[in-house]
PDB file of N, CA and C in Angstrom:
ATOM      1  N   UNK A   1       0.850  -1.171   0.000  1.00  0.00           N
ATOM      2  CA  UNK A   1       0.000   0.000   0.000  1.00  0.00           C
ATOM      3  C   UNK A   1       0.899   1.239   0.000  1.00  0.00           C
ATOM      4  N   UNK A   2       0.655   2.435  -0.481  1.00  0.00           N
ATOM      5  CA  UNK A   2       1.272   3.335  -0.486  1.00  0.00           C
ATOM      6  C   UNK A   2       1.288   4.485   0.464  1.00  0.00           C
ATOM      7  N   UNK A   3       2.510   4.865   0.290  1.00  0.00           N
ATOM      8  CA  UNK A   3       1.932   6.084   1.401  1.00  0.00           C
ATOM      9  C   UNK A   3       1.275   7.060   1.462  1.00  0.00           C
ATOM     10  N   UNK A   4       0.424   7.615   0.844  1.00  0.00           N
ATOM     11  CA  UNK A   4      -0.728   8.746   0.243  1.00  0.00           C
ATOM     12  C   UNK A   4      -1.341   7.666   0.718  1.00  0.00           C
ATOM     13  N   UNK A   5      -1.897   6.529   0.342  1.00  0.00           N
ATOM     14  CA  UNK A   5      -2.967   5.978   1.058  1.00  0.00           C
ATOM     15  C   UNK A   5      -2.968   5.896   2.080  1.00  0.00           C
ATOM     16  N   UNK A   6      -2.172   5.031   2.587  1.00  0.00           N
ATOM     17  CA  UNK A   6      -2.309   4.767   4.463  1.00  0.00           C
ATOM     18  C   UNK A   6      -2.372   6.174   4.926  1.00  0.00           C
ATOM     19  N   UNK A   7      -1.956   7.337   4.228  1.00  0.00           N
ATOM     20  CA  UNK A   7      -2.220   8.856   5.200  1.00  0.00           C
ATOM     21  C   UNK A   7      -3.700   9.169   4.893  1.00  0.00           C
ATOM     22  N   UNK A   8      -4.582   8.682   4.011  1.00  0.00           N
ATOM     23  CA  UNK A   8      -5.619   9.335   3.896  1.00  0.00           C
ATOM     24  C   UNK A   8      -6.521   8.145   4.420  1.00  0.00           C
ATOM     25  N   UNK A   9      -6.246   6.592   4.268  1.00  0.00           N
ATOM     26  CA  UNK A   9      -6.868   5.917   5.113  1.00  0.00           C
ATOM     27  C   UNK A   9      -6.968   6.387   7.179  1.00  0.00           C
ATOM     28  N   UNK A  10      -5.616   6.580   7.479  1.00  0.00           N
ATOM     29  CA  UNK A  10      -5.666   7.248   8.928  1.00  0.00           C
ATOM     30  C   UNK A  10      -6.052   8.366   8.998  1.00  0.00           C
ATOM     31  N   UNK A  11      -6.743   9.298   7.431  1.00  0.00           N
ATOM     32  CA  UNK A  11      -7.335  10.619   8.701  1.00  0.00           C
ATOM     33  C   UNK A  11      -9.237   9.680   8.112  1.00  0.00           C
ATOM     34  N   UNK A  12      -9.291   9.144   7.104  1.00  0.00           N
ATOM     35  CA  UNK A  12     -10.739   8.589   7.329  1.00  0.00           C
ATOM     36  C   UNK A  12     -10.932   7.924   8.847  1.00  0.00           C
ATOM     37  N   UNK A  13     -10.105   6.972   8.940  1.00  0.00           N
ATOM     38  CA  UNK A  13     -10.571   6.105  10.326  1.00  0.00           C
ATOM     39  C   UNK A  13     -10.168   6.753  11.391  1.00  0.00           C
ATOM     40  N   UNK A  14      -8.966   7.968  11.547  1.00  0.00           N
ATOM     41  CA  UNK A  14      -8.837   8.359  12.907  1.00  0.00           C
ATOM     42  C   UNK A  14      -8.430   9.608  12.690  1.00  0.00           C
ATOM     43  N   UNK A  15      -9.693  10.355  11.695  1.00  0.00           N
ATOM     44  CA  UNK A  15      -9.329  12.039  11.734  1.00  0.00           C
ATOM     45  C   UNK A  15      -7.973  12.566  12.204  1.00  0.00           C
ATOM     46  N   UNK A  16      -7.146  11.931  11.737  1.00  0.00           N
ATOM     47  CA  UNK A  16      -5.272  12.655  12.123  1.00  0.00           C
ATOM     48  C   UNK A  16      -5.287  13.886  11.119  1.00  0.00           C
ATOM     49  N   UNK A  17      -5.501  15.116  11.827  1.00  0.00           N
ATOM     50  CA  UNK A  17      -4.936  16.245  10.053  1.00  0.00           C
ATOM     51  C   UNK A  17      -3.780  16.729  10.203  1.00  0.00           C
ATOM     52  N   UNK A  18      -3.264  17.112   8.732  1.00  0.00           N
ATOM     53  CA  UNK A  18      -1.977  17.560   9.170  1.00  0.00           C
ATOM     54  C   UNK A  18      -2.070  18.996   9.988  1.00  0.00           C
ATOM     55  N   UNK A  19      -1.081  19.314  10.237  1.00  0.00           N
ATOM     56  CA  UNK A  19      -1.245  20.539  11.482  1.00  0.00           C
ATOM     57  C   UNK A  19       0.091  21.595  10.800  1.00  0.00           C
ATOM     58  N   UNK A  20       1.081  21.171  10.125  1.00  0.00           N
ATOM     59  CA  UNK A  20       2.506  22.117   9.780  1.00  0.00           C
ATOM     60  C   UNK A  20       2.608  21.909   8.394  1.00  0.00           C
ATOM     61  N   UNK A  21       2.775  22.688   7.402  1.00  0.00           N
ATOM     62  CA  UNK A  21       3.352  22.048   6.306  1.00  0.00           C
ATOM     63  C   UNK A  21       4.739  23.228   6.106  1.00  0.00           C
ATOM     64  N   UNK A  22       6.133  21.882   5.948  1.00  0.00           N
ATOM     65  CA  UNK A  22       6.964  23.225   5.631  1.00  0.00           C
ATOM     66  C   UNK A  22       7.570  22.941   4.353  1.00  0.00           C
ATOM     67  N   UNK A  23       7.873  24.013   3.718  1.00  0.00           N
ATOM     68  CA  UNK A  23       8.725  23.493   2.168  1.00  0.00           C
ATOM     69  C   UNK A  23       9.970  24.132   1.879  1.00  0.00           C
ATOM     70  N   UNK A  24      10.392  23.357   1.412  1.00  0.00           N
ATOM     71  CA  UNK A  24      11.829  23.487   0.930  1.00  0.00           C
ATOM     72  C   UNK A  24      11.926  23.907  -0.327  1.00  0.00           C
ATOM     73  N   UNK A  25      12.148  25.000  -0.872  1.00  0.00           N
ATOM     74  CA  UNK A  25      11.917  25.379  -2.271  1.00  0.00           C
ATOM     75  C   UNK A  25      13.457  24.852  -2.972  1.00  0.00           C
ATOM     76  N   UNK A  26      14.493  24.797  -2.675  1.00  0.00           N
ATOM     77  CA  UNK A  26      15.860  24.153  -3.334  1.00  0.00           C
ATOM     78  C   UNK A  26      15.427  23.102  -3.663  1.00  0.00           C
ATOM     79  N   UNK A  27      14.647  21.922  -2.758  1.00  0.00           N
ATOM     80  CA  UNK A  27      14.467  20.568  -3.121  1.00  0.00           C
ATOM     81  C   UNK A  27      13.158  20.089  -3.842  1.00  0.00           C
ATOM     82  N   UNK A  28      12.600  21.271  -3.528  1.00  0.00           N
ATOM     83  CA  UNK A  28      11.211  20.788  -3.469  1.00  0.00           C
ATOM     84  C   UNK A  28      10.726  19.532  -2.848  1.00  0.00           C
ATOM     85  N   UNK A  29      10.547  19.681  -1.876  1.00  0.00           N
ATOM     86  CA  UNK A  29      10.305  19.118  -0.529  1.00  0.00           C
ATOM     87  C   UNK A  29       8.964  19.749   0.179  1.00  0.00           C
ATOM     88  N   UNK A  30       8.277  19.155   0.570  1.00  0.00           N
ATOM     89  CA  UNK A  30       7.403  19.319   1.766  1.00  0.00           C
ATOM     90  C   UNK A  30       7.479  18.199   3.043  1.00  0.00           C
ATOM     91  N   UNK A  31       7.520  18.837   3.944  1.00  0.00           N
ATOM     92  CA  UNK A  31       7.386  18.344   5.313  1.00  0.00           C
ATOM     93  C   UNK A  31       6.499  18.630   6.094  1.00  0.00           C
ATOM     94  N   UNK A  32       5.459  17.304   6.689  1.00  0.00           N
ATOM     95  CA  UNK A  32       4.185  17.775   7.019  1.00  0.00           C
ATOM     96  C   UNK A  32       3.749  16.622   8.147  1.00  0.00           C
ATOM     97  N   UNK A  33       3.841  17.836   8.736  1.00  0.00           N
ATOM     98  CA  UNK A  33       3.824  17.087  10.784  1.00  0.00           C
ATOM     99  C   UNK A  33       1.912  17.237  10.859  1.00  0.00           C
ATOM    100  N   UNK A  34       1.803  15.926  10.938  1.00  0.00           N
ATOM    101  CA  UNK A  34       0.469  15.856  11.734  1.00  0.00           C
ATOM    102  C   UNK A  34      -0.092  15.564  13.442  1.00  0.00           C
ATOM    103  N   UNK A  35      -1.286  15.929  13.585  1.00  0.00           N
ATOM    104  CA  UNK A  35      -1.725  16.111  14.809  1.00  0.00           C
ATOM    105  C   UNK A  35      -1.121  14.651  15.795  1.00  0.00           C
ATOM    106  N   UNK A  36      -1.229  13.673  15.381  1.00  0.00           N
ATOM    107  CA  UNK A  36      -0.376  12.421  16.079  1.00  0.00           C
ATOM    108  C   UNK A  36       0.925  12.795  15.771  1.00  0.00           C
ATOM    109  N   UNK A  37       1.661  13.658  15.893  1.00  0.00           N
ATOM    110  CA  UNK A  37       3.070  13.590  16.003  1.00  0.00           C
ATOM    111  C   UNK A  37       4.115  13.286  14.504  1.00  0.00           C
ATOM    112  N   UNK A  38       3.487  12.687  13.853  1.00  0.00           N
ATOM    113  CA  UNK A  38       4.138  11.817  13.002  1.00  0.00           C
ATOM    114  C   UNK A  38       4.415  13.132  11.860  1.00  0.00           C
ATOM    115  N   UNK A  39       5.832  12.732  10.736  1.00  0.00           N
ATOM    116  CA  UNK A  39       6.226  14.048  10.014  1.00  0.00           C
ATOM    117  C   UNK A  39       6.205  12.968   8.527  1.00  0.00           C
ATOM    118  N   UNK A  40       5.775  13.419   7.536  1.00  0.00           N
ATOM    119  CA  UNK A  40       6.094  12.885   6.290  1.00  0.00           C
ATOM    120  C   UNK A  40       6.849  13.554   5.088  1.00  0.00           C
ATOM    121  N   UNK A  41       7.248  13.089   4.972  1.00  0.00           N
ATOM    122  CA  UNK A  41       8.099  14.126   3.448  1.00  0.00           C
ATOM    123  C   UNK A  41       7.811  13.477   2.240  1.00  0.00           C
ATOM    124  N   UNK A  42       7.431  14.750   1.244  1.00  0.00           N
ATOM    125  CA  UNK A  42       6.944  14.375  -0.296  1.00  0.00           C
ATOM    126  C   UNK A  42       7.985  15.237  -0.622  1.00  0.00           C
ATOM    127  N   UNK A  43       7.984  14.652  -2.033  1.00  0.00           N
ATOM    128  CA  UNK A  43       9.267  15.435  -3.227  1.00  0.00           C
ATOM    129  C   UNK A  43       8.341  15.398  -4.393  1.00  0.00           C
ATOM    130  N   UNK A  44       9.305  16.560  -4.441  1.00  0.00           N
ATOM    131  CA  UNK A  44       8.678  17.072  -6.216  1.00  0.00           C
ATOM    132  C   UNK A  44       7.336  17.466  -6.298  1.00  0.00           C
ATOM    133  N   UNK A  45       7.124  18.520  -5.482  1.00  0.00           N
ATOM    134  CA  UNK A  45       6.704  19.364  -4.752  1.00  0.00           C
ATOM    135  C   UNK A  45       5.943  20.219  -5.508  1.00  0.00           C
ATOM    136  N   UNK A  46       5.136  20.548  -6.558  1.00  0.00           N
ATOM    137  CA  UNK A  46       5.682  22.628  -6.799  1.00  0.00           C
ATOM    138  C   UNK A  46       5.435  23.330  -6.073  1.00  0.00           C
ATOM    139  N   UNK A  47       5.563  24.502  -6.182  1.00  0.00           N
ATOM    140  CA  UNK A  47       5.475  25.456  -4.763  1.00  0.00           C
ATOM    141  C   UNK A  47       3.967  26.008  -5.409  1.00  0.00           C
ATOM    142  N   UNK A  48       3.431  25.862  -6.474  1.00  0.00           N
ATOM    143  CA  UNK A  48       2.231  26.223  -6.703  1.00  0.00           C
ATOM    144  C   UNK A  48       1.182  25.127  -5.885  1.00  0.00           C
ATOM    145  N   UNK A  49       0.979  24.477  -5.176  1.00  0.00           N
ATOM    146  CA  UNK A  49      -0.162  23.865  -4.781  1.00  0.00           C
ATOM    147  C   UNK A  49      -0.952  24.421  -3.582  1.00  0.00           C
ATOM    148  N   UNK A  50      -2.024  24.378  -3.761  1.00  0.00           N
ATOM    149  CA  UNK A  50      -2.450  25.689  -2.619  1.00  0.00           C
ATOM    150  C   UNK A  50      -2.457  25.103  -1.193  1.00  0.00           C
ATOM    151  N   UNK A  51      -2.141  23.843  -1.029  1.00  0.00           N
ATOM    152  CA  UNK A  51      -2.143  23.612   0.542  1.00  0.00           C
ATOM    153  C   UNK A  51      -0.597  24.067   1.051  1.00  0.00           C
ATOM    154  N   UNK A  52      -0.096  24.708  -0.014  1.00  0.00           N
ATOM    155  CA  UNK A  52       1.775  25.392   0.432  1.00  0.00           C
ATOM    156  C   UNK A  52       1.230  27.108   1.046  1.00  0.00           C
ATOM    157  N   UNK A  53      -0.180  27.466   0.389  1.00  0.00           N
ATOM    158  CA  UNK A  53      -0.351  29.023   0.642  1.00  0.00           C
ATOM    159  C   UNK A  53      -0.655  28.857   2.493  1.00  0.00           C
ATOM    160  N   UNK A  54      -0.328  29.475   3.429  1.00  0.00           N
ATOM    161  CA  UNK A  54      -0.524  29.821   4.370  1.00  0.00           C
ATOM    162  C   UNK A  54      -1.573  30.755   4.673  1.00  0.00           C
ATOM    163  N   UNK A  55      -2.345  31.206   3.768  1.00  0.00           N
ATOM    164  CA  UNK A  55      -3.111  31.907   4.085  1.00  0.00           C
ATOM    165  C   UNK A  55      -4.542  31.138   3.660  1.00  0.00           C
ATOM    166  N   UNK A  56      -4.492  30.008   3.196  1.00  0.00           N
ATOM    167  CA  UNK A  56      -5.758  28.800   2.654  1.00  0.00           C
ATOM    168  C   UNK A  56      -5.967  28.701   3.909  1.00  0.00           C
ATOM    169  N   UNK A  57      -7.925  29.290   4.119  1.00  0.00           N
ATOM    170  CA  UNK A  57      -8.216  28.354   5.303  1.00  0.00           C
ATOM    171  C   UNK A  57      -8.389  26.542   4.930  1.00  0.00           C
ATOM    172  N   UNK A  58      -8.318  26.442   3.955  1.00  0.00           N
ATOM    173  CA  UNK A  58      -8.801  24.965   3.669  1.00  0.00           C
ATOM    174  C   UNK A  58      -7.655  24.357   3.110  1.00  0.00           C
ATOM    175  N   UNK A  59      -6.271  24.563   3.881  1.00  0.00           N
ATOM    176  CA  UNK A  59      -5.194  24.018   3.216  1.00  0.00           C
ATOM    177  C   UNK A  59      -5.190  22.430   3.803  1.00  0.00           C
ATOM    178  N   UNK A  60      -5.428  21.708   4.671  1.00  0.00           N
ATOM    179  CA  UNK A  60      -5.929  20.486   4.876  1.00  0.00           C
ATOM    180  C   UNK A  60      -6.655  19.356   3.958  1.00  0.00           C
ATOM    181  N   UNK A  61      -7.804  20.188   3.797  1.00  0.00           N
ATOM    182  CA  UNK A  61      -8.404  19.584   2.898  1.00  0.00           C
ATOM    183  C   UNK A  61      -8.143  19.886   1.098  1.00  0.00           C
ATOM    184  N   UNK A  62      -7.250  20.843   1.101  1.00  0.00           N
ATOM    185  CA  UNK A  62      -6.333  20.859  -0.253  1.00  0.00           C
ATOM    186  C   UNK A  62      -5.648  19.535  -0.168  1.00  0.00           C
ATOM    187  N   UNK A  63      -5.114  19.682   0.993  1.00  0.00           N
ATOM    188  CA  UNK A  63      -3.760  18.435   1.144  1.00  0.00           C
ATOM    189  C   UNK A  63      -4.260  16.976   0.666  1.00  0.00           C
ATOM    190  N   UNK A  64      -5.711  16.679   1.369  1.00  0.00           N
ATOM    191  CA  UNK A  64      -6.292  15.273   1.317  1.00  0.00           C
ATOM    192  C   UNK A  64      -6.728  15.316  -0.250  1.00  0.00           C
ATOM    193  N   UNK A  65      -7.525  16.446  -1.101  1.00  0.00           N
ATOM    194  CA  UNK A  65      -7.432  16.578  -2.730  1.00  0.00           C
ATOM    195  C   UNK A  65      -6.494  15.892  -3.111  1.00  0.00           C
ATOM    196  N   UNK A  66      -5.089  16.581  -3.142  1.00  0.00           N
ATOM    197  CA  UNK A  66      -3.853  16.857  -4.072  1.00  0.00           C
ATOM    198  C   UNK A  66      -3.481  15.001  -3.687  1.00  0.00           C
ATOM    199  N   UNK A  67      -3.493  14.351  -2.259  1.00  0.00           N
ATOM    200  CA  UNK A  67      -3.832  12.976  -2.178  1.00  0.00           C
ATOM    201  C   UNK A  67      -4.090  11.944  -3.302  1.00  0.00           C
ATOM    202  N   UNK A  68      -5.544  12.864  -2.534  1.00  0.00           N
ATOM    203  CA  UNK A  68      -6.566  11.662  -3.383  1.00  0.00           C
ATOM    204  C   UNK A  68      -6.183  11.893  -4.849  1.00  0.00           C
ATOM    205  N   UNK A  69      -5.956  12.980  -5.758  1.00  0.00           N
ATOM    206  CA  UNK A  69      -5.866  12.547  -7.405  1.00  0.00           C
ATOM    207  C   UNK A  69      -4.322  12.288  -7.778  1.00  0.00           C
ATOM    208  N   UNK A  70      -3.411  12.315  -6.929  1.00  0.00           N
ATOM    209  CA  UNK A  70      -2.196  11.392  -7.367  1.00  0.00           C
ATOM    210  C   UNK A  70      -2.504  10.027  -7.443  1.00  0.00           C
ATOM    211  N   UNK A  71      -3.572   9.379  -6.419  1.00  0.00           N
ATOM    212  CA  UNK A  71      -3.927   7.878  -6.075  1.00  0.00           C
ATOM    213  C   UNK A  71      -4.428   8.236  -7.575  1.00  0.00           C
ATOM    214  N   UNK A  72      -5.512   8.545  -8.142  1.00  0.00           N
ATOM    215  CA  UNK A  72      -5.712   8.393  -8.955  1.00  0.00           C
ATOM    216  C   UNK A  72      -5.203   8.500  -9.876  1.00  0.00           C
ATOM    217  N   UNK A  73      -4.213   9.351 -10.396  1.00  0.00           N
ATOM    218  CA  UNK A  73      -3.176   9.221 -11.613  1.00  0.00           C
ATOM    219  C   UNK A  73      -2.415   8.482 -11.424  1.00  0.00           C
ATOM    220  N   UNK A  74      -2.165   7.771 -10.267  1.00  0.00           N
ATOM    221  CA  UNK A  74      -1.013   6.634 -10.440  1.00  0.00           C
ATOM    222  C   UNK A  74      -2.203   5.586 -10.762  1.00  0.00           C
ATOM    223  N   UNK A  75      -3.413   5.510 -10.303  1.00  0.00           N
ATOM    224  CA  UNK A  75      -3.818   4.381 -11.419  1.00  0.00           C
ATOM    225  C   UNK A  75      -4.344   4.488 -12.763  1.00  0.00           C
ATOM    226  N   UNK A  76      -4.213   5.356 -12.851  1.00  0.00           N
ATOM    227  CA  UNK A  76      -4.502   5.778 -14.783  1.00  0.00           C
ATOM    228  C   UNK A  76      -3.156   5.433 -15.598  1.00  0.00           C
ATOM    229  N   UNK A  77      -2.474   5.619 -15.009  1.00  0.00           N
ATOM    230  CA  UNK A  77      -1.003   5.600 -15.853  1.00  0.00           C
ATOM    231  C   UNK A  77      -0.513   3.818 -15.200  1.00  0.00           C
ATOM    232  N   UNK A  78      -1.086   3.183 -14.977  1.00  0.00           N
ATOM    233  CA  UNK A  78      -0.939   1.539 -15.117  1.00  0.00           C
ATOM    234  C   UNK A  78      -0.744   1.166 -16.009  1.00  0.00           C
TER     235      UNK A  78
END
């Protein structure tokens, strides 16, 4: 299973949201500490995605979007 899934399976079954997102614009990197403690890092990043704007009240649920349709383009491109 992947990891975009198991993160969006644990906030379905145990509402975990993320709480920090930080980015690394050299690497394009995001680092994103959720409410259980736990930190994940994605690459290849752009800095255009709106759960990077700090001023999105709905950057959370950007985050679980931008998720959910990678799951889905990684199964289109099978």
């Amino acid at each position: 299973m992947s990891l975009h899934i198991q993160i969006l399976r644990n906030y379905y079954e145990n509402r975990v949201m993320p709480l920090n997102f930080k980015y690394d614009e050299a690497a394009k990197t995001v680092d994103i500490e959720f409410a259980d403690g736990s930190v994940v890092r994605y690459y290849d990043i752009a800095p255009t995605v709106a759960f990077l704007d700090s001023r999105n009240p709905a950057r959370a649920r950007d985050f679980f979007n931008y998720l959910e349709s990678m799951r889905l383009h990684n199964l289109a491109c099978r």
